[in-house]
Protein backbone atom coordinates (compact mmCIF):
# COMPACT_ATOMS: atom_id res chain seq x y z
CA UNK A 1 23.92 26.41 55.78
CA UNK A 2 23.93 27.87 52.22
CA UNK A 3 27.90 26.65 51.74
CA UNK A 4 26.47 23.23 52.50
CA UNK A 5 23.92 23.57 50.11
CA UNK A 6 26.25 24.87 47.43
CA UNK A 7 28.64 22.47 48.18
CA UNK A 8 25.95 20.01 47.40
CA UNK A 9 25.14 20.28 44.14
CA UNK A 10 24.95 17.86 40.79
CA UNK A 11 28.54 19.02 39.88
CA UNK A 12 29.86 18.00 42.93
CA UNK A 13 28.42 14.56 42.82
CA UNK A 14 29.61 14.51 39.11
CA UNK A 15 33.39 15.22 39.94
CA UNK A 16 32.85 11.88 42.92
CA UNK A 17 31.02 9.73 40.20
CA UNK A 18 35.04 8.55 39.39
CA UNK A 19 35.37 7.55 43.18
CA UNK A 20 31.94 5.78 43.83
CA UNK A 21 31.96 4.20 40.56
CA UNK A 22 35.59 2.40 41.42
CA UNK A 23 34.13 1.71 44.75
CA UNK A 24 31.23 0.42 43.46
CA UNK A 25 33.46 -1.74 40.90
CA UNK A 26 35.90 -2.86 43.54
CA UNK A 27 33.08 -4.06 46.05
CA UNK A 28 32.07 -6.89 43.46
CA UNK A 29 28.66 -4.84 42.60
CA UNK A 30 28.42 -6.43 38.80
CA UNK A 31 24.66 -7.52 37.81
CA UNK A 32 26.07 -9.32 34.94
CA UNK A 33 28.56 -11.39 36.82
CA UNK A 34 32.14 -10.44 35.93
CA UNK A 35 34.92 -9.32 39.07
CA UNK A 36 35.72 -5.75 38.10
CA UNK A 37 39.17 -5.87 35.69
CA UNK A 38 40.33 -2.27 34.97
CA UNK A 39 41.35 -2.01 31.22
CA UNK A 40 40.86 0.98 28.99
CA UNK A 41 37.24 2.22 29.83
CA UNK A 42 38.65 2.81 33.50
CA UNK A 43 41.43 4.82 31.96
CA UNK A 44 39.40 7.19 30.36
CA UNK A 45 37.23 7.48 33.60
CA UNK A 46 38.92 10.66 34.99
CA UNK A 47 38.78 12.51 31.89
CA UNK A 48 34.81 11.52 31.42
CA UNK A 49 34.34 12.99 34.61
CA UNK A 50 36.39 16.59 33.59
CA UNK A 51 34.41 16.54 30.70
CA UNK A 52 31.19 15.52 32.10
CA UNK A 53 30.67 12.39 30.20
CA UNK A 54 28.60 10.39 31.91
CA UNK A 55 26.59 12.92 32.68
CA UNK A 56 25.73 13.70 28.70
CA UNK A 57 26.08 10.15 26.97
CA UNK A 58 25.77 7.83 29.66
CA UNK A 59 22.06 8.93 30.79
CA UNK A 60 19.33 6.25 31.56
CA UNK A 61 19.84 2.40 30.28
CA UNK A 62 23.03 1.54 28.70
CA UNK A 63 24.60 -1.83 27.04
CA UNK A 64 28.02 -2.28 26.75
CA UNK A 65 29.34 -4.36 24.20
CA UNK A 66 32.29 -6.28 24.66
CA UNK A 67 32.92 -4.94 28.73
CA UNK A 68 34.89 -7.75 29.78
CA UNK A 69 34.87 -6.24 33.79
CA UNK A 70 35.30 -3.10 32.98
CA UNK A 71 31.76 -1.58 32.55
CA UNK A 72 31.60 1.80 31.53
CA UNK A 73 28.61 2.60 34.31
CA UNK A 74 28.25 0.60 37.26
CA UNK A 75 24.56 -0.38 36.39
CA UNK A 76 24.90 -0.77 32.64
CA UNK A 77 24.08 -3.97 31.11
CA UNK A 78 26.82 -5.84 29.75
CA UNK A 79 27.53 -7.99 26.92
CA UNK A 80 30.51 -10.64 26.45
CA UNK A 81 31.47 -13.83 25.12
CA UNK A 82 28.93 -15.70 27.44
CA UNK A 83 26.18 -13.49 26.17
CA UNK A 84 26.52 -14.05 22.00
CA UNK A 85 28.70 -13.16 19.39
CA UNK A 86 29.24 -9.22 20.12
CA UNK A 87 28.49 -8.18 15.61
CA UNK A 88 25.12 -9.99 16.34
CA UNK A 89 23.46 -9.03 19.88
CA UNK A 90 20.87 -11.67 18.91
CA UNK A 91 18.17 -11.47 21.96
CA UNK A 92 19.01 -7.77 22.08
CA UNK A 93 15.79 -5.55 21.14
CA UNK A 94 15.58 -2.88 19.02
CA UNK A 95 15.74 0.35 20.40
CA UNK A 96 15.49 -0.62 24.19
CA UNK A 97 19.06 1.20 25.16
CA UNK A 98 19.36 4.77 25.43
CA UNK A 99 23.50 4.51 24.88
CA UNK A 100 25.40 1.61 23.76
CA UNK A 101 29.05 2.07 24.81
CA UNK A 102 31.76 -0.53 23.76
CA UNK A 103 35.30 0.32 24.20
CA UNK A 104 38.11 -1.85 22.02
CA UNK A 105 36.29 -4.71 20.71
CA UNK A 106 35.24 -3.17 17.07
CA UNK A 107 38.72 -4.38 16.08
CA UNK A 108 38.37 -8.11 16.93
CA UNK A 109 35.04 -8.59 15.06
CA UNK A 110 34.93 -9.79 11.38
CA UNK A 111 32.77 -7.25 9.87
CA UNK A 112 32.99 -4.13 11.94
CA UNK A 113 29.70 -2.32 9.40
CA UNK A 114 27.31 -4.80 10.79
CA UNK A 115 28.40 -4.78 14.36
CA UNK A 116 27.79 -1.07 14.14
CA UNK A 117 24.64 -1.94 12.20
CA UNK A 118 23.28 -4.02 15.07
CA UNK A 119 24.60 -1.85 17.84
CA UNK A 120 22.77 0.79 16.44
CA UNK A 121 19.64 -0.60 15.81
CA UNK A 122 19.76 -1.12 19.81
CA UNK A 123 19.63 2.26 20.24
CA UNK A 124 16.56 4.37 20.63
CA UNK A 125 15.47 7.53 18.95
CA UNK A 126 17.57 10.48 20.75
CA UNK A 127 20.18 8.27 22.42
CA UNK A 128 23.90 7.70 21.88
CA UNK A 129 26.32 5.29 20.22
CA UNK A 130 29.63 5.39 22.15
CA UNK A 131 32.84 3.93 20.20
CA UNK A 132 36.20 3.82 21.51
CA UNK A 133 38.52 2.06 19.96
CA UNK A 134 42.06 2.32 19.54
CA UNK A 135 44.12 4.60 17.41
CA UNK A 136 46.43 3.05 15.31
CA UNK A 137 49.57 5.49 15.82
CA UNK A 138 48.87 6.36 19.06
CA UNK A 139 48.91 2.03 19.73
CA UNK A 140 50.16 -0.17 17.01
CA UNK A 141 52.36 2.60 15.62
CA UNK A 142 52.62 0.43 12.11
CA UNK A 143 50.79 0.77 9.16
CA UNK A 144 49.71 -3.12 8.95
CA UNK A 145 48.92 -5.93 10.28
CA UNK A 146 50.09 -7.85 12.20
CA UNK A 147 48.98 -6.16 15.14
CA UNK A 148 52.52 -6.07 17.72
CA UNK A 149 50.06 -6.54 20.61
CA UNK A 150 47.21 -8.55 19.92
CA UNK A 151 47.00 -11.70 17.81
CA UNK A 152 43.12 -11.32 17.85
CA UNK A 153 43.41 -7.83 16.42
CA UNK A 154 41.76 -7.81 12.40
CA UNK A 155 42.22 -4.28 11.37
CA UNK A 156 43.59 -0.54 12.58
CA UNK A 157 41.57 2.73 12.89
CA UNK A 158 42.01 6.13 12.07
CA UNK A 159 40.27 8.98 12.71
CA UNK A 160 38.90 10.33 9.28
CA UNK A 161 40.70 8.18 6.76
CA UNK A 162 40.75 5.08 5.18
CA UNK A 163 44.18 3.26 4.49
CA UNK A 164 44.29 0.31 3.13
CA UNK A 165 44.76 -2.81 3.46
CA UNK A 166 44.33 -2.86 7.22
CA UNK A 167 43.15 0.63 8.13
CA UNK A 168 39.83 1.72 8.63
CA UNK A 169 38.35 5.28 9.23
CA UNK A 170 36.03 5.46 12.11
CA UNK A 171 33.79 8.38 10.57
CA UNK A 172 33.94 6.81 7.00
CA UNK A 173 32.89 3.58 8.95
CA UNK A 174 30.21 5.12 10.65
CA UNK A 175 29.11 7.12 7.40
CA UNK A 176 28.54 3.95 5.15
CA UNK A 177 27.00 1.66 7.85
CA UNK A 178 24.60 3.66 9.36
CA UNK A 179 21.25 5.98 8.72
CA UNK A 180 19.64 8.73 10.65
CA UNK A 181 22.83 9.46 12.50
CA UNK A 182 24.47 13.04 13.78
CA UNK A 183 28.50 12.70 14.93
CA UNK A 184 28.71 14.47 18.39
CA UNK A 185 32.40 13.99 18.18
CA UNK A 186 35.10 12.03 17.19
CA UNK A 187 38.32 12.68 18.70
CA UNK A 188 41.77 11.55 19.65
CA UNK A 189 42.46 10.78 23.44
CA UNK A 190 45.80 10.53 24.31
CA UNK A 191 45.77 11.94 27.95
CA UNK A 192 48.73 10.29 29.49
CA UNK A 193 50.40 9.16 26.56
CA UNK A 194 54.20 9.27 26.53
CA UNK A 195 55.45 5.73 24.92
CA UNK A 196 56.47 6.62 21.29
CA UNK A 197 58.96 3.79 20.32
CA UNK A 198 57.43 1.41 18.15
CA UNK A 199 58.74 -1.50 19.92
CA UNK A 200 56.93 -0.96 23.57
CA UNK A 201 53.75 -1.06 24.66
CA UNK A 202 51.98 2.59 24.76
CA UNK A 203 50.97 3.90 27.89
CA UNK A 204 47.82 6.04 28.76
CA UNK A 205 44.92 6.45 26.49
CA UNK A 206 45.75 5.60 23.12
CA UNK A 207 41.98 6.03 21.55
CA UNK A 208 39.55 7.69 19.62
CA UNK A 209 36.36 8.44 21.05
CA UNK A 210 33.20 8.91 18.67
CA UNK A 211 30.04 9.28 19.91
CA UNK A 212 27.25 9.34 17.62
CA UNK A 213 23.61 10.34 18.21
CA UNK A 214 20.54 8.51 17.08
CA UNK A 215 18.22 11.21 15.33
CA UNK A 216 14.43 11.46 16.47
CA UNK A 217 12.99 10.94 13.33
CA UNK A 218 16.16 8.60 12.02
């Protein structure tokens, strides 16, 4: 009886969130309408889970921006084209989420300071802003634009550095655009990445991950 018990624990249903979540996806179980589409939030799933994640960040009601079927919780709220323009979130309240998440969309918007402006202001006091976009020499592997993969792509990202004319830093980003704001992390994912030639396609996660909380009295 007590191995049962042990075996039943949070940290057990933490390493199967990975399984029901994809199970969840797969069975069409979308409240905002979309058939599940793996894409880059799914590829950073198992390595959420190692690192518990979801369990941290992804706590209570969450938005994510730009999702396009592949939420980053199963009963997140998402946000797309059908919704509004994504730098906007007009109809979105203040301070109603406690995390917004959006995974590679930062780089298709026009002004990526306001979309981080109004993302934020959707967070509430003691909750989390969740970036992950992706890294530009772990994915374009160029210094400018135009993007080899994307047509729709308006600028790179680096970690902690500027570099223009196409570059952007995600902390100086963060650092000029918002207020009230402590950087959990910001970090390079490249778990599965083995595609250095310029000319293909990189494989694996090709990100970086920043995750910024919303101070109490911010």
């Amino acid at each position: 009886m007590k191995k049962i018990l042990k075996a039943a624990t949070p940290h057990f249903f933490l390493r199967r969130f990975g399984e029901i979540r994809s199970c969840i996806l797969k069975a069409g179980y979308l409240a905002f309408g979309r058939p599940f589409t793996p894409a880059e939030t799914s590829k950073a799933n198992g390595r959420r889970v190692r690192e518990s994640f979801f369990d941290t960040y992804c706590r209570g009601n969450g938005l994510d921006v730009g999702f396009g079927g592949d939420p980053v919780t199963a009963d997140c709220r998402g946000w797309d084209f059908e919704h509004g323009d994504a730098q906007y979130l007009h109809g979105i309240e203040d301070a109603g989420f406690d995390f917004v998440y959006s995974s590679h969309t930062l780089e298709h918007l026009d002004d990526p300071s306001i979309a981080l402006q109004n993302w934020w202001r959707a967070v509430r006091p003691g909750g989390y802003l969740i970036l992950y976009v992706p890294h530009r020499d772990l994915y374009e592997k160029r210094r400018t634009l135009p993007s080899r993969w994307s047509q729709h792509h308006k600028r790179f990202f680096l970690i902690d550095k500027d570099d223009p004319p196409d570059t952007i830093g995600i902390v100086p980003l963060i650092e000029r655009s918002l207020a009230g704001f402590e950087i959990v992390y910001a970090k390079e994912c490249s778990e599965g990445h083995t595609i250095t030639d310029p000319e293909a396609h990189s494989d694996g996660e090709y990100s970086i991950e920043a995750v910024i909380r919303k101070k109490e009295n911010g």
